[in-house]
Every structure is written in structure tokens, then in C-alpha cells.
N, C-alpha and C. Protein backbone atom coordinates (compact mmCIF):
# COMPACT_ATOMS: atom_id res chain seq x y z
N UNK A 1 0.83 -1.18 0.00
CA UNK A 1 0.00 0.00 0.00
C UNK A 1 0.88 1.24 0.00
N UNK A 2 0.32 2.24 -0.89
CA UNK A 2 1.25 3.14 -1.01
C UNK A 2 1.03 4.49 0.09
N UNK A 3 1.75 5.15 0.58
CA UNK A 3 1.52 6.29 1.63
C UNK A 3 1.32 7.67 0.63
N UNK A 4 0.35 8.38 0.64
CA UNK A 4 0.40 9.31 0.28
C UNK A 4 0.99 10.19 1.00
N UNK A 5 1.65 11.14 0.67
CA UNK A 5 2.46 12.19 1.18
C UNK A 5 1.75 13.59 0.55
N UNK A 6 2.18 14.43 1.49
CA UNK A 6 1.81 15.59 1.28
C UNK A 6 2.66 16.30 0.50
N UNK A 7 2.39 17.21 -0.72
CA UNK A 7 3.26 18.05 -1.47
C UNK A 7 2.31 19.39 -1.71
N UNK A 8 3.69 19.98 -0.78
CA UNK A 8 3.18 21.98 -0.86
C UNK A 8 3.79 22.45 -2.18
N UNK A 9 2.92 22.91 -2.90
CA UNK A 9 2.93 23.60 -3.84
C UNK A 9 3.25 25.07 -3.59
N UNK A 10 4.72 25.62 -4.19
CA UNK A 10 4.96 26.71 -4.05
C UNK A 10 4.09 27.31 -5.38
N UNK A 11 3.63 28.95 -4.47
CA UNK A 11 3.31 29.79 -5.42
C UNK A 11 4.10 30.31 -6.06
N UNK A 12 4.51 30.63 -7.09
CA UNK A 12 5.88 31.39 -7.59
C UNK A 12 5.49 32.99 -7.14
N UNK A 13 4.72 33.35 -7.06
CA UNK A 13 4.42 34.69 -6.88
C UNK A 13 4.70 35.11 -5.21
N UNK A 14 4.51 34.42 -4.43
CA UNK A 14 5.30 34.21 -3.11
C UNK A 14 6.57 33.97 -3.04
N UNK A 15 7.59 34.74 -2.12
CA UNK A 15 8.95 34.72 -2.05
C UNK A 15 9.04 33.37 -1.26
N UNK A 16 10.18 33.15 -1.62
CA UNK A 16 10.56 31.93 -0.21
C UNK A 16 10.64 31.76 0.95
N UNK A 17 11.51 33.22 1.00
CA UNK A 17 11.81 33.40 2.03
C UNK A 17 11.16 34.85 2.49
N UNK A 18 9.90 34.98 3.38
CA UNK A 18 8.71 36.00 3.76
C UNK A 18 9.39 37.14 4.65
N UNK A 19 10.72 36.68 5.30
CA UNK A 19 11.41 37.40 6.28
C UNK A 19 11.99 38.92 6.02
N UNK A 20 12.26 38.54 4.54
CA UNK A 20 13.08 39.66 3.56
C UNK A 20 12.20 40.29 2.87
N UNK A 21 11.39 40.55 2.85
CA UNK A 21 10.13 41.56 1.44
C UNK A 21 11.46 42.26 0.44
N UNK A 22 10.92 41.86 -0.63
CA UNK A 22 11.49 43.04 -1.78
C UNK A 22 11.23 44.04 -1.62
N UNK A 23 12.52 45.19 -1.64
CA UNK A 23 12.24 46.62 -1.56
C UNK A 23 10.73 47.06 -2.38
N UNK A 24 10.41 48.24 -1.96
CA UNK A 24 9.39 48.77 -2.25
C UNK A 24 10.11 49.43 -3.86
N UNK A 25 8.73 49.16 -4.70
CA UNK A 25 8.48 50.03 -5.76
C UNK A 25 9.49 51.29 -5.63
N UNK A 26 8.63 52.08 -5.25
CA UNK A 26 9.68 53.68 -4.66
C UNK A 26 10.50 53.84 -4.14
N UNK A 27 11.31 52.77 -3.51
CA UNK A 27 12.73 52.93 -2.98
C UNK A 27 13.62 52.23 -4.19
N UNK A 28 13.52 51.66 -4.70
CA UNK A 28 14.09 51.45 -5.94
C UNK A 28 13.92 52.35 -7.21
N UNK A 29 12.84 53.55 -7.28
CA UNK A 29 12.78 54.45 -8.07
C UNK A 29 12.98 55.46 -8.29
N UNK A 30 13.70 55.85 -6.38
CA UNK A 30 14.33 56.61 -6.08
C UNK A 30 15.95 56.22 -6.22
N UNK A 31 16.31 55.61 -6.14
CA UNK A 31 17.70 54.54 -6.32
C UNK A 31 18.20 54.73 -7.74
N UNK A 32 17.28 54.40 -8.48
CA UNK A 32 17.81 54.34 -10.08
C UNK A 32 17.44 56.05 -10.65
N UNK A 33 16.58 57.08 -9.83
CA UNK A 33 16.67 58.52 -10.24
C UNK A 33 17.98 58.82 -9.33
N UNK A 34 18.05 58.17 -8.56
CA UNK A 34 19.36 59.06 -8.06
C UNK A 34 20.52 58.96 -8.58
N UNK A 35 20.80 57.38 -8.98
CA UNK A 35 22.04 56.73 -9.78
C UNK A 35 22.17 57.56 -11.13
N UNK A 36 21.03 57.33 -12.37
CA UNK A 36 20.71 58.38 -13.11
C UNK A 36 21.58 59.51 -12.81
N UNK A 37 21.05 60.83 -11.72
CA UNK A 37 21.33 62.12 -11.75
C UNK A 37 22.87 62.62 -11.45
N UNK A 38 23.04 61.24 -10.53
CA UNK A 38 24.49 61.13 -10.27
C UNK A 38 26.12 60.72 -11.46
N UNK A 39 25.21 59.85 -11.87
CA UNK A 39 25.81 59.77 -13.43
C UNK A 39 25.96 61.06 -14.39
N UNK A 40 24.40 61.40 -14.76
CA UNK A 40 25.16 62.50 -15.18
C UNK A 40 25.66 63.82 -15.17
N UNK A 41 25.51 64.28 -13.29
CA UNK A 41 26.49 65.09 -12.75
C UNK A 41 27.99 64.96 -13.00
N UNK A 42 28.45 63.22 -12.81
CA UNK A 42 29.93 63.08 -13.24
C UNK A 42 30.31 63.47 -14.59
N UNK A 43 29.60 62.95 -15.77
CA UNK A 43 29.52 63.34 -16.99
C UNK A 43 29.70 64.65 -17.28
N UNK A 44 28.83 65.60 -16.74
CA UNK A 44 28.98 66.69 -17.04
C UNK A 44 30.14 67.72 -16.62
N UNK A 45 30.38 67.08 -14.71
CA UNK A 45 32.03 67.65 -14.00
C UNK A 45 32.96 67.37 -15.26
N UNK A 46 33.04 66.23 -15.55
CA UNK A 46 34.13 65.83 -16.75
C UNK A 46 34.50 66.19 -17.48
N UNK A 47 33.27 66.76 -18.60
CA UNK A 47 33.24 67.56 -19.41
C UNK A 47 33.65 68.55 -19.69
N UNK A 48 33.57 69.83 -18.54
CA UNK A 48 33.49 71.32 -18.13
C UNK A 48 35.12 71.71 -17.32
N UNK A 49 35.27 70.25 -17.15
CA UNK A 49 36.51 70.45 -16.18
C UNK A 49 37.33 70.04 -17.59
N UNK A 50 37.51 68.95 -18.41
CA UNK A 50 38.86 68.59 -18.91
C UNK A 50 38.52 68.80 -20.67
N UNK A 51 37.19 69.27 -21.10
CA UNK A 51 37.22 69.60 -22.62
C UNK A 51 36.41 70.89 -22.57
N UNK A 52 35.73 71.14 -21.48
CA UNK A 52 35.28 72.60 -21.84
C UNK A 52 34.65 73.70 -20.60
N UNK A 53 35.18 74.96 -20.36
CA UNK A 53 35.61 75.38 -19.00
C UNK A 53 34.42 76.96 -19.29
N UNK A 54 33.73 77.21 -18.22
CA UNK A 54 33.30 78.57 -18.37
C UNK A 54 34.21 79.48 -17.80
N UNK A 55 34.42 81.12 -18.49
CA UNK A 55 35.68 81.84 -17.88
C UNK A 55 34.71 83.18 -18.25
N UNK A 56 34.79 83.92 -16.73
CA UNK A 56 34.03 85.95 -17.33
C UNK A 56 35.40 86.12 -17.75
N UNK A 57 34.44 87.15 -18.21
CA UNK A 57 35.86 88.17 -18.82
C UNK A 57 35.86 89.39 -17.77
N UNK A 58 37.06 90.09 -17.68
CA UNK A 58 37.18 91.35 -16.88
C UNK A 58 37.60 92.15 -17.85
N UNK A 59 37.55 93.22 -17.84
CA UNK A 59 38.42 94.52 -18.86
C UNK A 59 37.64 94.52 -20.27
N UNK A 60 38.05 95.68 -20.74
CA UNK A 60 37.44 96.00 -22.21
C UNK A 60 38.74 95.45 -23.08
N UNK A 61 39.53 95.42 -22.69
CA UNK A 61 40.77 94.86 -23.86
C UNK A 61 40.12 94.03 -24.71
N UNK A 62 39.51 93.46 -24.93
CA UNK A 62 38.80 92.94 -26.37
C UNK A 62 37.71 93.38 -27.03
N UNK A 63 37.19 94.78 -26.47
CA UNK A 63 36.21 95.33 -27.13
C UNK A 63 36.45 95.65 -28.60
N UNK A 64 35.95 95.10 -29.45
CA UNK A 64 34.50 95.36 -29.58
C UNK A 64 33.81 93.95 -29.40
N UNK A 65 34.87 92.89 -29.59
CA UNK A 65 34.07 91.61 -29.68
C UNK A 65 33.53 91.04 -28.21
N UNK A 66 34.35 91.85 -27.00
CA UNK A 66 33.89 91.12 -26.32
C UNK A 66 33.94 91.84 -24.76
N UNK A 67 33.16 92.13 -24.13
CA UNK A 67 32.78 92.81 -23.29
C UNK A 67 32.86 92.67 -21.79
N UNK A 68 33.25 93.62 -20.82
CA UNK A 68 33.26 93.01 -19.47
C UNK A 68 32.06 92.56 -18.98
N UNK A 69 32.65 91.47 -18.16
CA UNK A 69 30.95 90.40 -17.77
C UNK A 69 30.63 89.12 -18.50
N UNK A 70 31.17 89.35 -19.51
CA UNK A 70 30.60 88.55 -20.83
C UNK A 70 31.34 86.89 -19.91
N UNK A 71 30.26 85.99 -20.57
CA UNK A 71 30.70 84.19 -19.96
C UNK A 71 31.12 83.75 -21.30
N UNK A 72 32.26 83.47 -21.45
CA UNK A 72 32.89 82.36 -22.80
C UNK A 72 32.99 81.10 -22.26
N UNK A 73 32.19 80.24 -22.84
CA UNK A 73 32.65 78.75 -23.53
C UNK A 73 33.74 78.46 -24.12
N UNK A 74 34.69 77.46 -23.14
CA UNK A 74 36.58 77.52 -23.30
C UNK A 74 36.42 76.57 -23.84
N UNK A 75 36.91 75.89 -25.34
CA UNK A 75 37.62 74.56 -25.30
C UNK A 75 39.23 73.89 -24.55
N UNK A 76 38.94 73.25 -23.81
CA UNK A 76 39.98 73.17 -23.25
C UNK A 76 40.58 72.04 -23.62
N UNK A 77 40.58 71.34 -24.31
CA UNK A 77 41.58 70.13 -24.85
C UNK A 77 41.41 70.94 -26.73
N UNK A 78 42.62 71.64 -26.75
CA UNK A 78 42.95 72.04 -27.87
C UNK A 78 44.95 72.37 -27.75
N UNK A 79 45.31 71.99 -29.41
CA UNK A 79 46.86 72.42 -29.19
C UNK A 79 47.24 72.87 -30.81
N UNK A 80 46.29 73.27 -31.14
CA UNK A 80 46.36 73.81 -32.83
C UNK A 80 46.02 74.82 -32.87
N UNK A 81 46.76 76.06 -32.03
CA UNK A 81 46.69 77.07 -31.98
C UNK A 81 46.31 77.97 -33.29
N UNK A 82 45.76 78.51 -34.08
CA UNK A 82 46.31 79.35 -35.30
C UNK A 82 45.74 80.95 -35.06
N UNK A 83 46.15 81.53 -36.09
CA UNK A 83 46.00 83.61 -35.91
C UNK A 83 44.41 83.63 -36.36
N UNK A 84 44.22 84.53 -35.65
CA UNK A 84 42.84 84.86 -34.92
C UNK A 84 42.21 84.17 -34.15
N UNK A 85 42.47 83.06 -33.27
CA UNK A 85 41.98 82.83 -32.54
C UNK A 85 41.73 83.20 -31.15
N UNK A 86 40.61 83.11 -30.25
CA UNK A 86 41.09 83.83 -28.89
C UNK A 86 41.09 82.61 -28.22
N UNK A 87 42.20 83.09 -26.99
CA UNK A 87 42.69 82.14 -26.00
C UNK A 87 42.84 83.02 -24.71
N UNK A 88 42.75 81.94 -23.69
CA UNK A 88 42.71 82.44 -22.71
C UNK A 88 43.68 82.27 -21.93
N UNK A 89 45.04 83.19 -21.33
CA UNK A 89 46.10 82.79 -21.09
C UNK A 89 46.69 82.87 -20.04
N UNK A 90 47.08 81.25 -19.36
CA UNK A 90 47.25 81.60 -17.71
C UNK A 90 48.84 81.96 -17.36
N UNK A 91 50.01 82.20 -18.14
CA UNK A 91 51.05 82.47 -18.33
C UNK A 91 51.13 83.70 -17.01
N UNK A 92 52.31 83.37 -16.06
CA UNK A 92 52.34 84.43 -15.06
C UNK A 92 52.53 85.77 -15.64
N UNK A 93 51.55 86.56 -14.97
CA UNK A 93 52.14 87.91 -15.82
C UNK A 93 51.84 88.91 -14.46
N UNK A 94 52.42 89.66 -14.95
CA UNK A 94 52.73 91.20 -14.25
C UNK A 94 50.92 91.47 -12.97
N UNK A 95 49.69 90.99 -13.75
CA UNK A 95 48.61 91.15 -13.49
C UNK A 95 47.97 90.22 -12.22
N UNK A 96 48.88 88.98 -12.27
CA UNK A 96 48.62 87.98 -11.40
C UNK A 96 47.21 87.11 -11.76
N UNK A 97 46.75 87.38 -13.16
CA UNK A 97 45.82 86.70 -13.46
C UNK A 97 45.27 85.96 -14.76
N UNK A 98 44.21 85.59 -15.05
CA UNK A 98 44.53 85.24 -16.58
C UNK A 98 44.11 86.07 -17.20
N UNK A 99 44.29 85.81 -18.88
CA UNK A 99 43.66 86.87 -19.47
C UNK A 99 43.59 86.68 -20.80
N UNK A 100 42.70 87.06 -21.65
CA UNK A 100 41.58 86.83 -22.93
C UNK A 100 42.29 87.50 -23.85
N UNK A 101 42.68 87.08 -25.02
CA UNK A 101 43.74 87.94 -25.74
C UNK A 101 43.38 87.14 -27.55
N UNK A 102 44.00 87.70 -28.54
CA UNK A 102 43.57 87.12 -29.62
C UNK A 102 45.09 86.74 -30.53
N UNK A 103 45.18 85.95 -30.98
CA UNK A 103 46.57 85.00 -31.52
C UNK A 103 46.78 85.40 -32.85
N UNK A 104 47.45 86.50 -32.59
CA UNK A 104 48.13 87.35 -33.78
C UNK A 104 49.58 86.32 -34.74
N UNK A 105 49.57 86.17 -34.22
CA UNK A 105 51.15 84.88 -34.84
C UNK A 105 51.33 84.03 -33.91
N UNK A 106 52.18 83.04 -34.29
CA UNK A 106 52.51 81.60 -33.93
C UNK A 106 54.16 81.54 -34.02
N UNK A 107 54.80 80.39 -33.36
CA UNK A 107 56.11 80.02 -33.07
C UNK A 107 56.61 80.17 -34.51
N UNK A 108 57.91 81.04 -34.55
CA UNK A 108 58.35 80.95 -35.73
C UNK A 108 57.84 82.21 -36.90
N UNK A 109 56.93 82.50 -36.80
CA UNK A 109 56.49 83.75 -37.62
C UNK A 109 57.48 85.16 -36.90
N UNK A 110 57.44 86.31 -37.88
CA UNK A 110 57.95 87.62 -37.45
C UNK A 110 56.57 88.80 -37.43
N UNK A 111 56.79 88.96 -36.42
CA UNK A 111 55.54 90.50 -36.25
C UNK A 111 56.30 92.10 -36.05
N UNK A 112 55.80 92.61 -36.86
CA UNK A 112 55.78 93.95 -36.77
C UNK A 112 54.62 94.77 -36.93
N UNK A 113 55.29 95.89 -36.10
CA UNK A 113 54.14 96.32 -35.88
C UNK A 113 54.71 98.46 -36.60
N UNK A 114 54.01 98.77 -37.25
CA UNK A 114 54.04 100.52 -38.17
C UNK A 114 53.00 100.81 -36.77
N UNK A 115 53.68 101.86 -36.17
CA UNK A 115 52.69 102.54 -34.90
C UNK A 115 52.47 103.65 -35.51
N UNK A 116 53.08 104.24 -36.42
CA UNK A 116 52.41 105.32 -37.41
C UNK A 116 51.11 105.30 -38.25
N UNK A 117 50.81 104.19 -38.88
CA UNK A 117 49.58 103.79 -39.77
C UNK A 117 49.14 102.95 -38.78
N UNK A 118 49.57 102.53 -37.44
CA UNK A 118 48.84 101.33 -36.67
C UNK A 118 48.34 100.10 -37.25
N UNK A 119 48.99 99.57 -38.31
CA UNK A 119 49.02 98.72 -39.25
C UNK A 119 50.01 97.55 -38.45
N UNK A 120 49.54 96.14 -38.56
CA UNK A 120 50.22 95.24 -37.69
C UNK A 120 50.71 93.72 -39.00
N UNK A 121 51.86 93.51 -39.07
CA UNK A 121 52.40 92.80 -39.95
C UNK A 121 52.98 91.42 -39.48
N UNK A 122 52.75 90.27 -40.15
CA UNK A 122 53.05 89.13 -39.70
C UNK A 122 53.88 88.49 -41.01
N UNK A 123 54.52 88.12 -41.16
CA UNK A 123 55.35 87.73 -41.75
C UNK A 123 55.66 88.56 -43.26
N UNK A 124 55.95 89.86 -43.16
CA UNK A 124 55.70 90.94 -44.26
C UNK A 124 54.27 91.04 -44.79
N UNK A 125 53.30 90.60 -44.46
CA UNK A 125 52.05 90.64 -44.83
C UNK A 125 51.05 91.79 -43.70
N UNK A 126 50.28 92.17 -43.81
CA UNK A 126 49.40 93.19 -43.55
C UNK A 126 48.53 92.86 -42.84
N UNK A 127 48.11 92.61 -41.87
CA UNK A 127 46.81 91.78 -41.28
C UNK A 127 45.61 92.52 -41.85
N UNK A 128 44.49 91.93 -41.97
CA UNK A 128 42.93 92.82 -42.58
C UNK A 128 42.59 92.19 -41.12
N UNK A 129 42.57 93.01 -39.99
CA UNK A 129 42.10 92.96 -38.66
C UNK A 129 39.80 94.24 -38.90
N UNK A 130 39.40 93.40 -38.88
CA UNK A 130 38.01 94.11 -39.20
C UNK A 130 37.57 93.98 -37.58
N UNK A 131 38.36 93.02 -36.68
CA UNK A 131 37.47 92.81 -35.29
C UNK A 131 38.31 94.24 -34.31
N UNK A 132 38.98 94.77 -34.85
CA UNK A 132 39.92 95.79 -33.76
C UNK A 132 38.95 96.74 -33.37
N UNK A 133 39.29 97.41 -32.46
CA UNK A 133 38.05 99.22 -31.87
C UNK A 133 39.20 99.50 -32.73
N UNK A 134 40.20 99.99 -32.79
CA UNK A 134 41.16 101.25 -33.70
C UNK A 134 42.21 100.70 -33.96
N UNK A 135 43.09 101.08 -35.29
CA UNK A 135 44.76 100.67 -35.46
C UNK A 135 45.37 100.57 -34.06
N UNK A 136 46.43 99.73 -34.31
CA UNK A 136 47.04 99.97 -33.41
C UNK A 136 48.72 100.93 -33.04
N UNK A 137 48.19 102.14 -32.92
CA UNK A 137 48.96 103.11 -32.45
C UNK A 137 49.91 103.24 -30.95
N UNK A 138 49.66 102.58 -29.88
CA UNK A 138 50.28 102.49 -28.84
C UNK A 138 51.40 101.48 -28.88
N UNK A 139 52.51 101.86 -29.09
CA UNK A 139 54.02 100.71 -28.18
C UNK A 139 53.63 100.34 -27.28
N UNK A 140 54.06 99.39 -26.58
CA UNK A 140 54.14 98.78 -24.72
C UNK A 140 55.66 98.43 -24.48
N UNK A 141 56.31 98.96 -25.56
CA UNK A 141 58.20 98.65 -24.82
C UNK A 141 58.88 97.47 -25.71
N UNK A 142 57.83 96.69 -25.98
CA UNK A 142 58.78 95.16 -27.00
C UNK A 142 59.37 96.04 -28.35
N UNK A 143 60.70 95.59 -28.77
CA UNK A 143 61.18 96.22 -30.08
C UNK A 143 60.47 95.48 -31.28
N UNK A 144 60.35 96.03 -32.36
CA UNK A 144 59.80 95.55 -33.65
C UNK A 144 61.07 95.19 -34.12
N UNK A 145 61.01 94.45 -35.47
CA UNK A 145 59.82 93.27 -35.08
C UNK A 145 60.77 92.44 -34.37
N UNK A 146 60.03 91.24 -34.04
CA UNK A 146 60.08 89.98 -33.42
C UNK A 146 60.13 88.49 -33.59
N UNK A 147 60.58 87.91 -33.64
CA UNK A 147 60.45 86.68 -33.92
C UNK A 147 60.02 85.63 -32.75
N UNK A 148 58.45 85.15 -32.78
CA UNK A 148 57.92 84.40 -31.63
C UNK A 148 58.79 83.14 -32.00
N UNK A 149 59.09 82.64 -30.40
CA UNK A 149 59.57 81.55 -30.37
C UNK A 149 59.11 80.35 -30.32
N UNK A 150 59.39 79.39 -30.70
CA UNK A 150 58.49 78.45 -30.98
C UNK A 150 57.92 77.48 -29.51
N UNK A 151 56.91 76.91 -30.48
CA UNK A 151 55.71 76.44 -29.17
C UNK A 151 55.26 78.30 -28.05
N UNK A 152 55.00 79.20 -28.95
CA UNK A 152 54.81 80.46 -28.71
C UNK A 152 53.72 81.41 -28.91
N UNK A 153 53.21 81.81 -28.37
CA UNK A 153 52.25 82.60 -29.53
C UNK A 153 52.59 83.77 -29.02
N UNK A 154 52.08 85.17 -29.78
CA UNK A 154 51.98 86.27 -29.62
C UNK A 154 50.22 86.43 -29.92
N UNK A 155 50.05 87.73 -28.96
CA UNK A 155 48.69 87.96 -28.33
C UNK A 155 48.37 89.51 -28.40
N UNK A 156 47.69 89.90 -28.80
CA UNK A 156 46.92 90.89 -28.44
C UNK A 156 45.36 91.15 -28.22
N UNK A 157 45.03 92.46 -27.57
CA UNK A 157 43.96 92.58 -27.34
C UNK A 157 43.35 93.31 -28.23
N UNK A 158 41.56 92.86 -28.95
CA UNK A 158 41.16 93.67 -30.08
C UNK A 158 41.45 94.87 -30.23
N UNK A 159 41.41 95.64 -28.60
CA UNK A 159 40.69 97.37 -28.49
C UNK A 159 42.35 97.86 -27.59
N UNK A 160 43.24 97.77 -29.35
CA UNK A 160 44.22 97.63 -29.25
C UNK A 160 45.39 98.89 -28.42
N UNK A 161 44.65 100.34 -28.21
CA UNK A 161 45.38 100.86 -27.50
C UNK A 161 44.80 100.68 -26.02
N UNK A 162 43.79 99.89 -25.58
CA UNK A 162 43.44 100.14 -24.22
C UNK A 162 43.92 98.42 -23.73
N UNK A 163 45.13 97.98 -24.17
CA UNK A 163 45.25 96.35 -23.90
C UNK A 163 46.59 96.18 -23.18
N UNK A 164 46.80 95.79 -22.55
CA UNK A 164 47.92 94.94 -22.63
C UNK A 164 48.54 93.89 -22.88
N UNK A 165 49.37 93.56 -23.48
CA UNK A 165 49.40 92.32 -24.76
C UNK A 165 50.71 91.88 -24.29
N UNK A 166 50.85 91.04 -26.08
CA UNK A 166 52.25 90.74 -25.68
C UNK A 166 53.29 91.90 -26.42
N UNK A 167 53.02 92.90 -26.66
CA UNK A 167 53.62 94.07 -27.53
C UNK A 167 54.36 94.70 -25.96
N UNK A 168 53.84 94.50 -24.87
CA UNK A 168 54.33 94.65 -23.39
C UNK A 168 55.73 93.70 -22.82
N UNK A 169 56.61 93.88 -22.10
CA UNK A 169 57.18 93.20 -21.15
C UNK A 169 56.44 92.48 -19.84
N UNK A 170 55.08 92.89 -19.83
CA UNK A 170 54.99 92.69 -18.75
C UNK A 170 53.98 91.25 -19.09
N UNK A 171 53.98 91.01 -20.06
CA UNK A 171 53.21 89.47 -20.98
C UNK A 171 54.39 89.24 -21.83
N UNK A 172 54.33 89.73 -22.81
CA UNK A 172 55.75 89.16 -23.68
C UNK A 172 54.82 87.94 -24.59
N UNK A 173 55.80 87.13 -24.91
CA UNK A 173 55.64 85.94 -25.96
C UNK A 173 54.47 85.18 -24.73
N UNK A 174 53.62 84.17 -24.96
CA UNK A 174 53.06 83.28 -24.33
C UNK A 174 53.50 81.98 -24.69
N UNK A 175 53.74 81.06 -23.91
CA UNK A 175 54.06 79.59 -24.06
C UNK A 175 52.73 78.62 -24.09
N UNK A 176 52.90 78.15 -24.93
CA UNK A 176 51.65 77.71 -25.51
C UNK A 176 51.15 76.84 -24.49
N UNK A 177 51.86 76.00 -23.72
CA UNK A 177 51.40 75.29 -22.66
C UNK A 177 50.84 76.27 -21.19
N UNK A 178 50.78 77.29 -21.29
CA UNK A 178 49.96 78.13 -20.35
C UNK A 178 48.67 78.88 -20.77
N UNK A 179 48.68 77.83 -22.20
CA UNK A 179 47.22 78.35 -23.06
C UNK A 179 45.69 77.54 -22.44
N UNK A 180 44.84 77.85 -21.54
CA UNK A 180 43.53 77.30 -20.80
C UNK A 180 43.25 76.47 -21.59
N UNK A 181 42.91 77.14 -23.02
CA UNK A 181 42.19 76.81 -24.10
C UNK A 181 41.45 77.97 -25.20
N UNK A 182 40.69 77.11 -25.88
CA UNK A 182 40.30 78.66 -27.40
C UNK A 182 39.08 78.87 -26.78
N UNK A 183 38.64 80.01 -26.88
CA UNK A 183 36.91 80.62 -26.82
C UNK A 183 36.28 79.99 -28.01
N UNK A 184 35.57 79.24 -28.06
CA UNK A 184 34.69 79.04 -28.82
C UNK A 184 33.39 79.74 -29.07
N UNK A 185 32.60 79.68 -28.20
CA UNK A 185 31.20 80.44 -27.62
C UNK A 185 31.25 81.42 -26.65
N UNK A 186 30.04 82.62 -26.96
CA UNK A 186 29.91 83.50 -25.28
C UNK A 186 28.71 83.11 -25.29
N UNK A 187 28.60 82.60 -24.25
CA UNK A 187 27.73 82.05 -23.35
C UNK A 187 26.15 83.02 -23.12
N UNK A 188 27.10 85.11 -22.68
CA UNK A 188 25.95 85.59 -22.50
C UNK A 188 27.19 86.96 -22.70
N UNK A 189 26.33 88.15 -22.86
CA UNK A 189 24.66 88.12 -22.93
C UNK A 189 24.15 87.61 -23.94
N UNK A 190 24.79 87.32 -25.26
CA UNK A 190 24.00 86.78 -26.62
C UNK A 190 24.74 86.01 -27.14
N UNK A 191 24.27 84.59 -26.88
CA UNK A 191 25.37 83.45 -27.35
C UNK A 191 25.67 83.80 -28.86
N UNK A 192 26.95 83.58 -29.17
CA UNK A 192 27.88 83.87 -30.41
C UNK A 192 28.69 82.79 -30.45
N UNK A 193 29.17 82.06 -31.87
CA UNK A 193 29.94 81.67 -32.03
C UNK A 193 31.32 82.28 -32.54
N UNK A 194 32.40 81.32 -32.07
CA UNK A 194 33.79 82.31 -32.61
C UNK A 194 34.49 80.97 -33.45
């Protein structure tokens, strides 16, 4: 004769073990919004910190293009410097700070500068500067011309007699490795591209 035995049928929809409940709905939906927001807080630190940096500007030295107050969008993983670009340059200087300047020549080129016609020359050629407030008529002490040294740039500011540049001793040549990075964008008051 055979013994019947008893067999409990698990529900699958019942845990095994009743002691432990699965987290709640909302604590897990708070978990994965937080993981989420946290993610892409890092993403974005990353970003802002090692390819692209917000910097105000102080001073009119780049007026007309660019104004005190104004927020630029830095690229900061850049090393292909070329003329006209603006950069932002942390090179110790006389000022103790950084400063927003536009890349008149590169390592190896010669600049001169006619303070009579305020006409500015890069390798016997003439610059067609349309972004300047006025020629540039003011010396700052560097002799004409010059030959930037390489891995170098030379810098000036658009609003060329109210700047201090590298036409100064007290900036000189910039070493390209004390370059932040290029302005790409101003941020405000009216986003622009550069």
C-alpha cells in the first residue's frame, strides 16, 4: 500500500523566504533617479573640467568683440593654436591673473608692428584685422619686429590701444602650454559663435 504524502505547492508569486520583502516600488525608483542624476552630474564635472571650462571676462581689452561680464565657452583640450583665434592665457604675468587675448602669430612667424599707420604685420604681410576698436597706435616697450619663439604665440587685445598684450614686457611671448584653451562660444549676454 502506497503512503500518500503531502506536497506543498509553491506559489511562484510568493517569495521563499517572507522574512526579507522586496524593496518597495519607490525605494528602488528613487535609487535608479538618483544613480541616473548622479551619473550625469559626473559626466557633465568631466566635461566642463577637462574639454570645456566657463571663464568671465574682466576689462574692455577685447572690445568690440567682447565685453566686461561677458561668460565664454573655453575649449579646453585644444593644441592647434592658429591667428585669430582667442585664447585664454594663464602664463604668469605682471597682473597675477589670466587673461583673454587674440593669436596674432605663432612660433616661428615675425611680427611687426608701423605705430604710425597702426598697421600690424606678420610675416611681411598686412593683417585685414576688421574685429579691432582702432589701429594699433600704442608701443608697450617690445622692439619691432620679433620673432615668436616656438611652441609660442603672440597675443593681443582687439581694443588695441586700451590692452595689454604681448607688444608689453609685462606678458611678452606666451608659451603655448599656459594656453587654458580657445573661446569658442559667449555664453551671454547673446550666445555667439567664434
Amino acid at each position: 500500500m502506497l503512503k500518500e504524502e503531502n506536497i506543498n505547492e509553491t506559489n511562484p508569486e510568493q517569495s521563499d523566504n517572507e522574512d526579507f520583502p522586496a524593496p518597495s516600488r519607490f525605494i528602488s525608483s528613487v535609487y535608479d533617479g538618483f544613480s541616473i542624476f548622479l551619473s550625469a552630474l559626473c559626466i557633465i564635472a568631466f566635461i566642463f573640467t577637462f574639454i570645456f571650462r566657463f571663464v568671465g571676462v574682466q576689462g574692455e581689452s577685447m572690445f568690440p568683440t567682447l565685453n566686461n561680464g561677458d561668460w565664454l565657452i573655453v575649449q579646453s583640450i585644444s593644441s592647434d593654436f592658429k591667428q585669430g583665434d582667442i585664447v585664454i592665457s594663464t602664463q604668469p604675468n605682471a597682473f597675477n591673473e589670466p587673461i583673454v587675448k587674440r593669436v596674432i602669430a605663432t612660433g616661428g612667424q615675425t611680427v611687426d608692428i608701423d605705430f604710425n599707420s597702426g598697421t600690424v604685420y606678420v610675416d611681411g604681410e598686412a593683417l585685414s584685422e576688421d574685429y579691432i576698436a582702432e589701429p594699433t597706435y600704442s608701443p608697450e616697450g617690445v622692439e619691432f619686429p620679433i620673432v615668436v619663439p616656438e611652441n609660442s604665440l603672440f597675443l593681443m587685445g582687439d581694443n588695441r590701444n586700451d590692452s595689454t598684450d604681448s607688444r608689453s614686457p609685462a606678458i611678452g611671448c606666451v608659451d603655448e602650454r599656459y594656453i587654458l584653451g580657445v573661446v569658442r562660444f559667449r555664453a551671454t549676454p547673446n550666445f555667439t559663435k567664434f
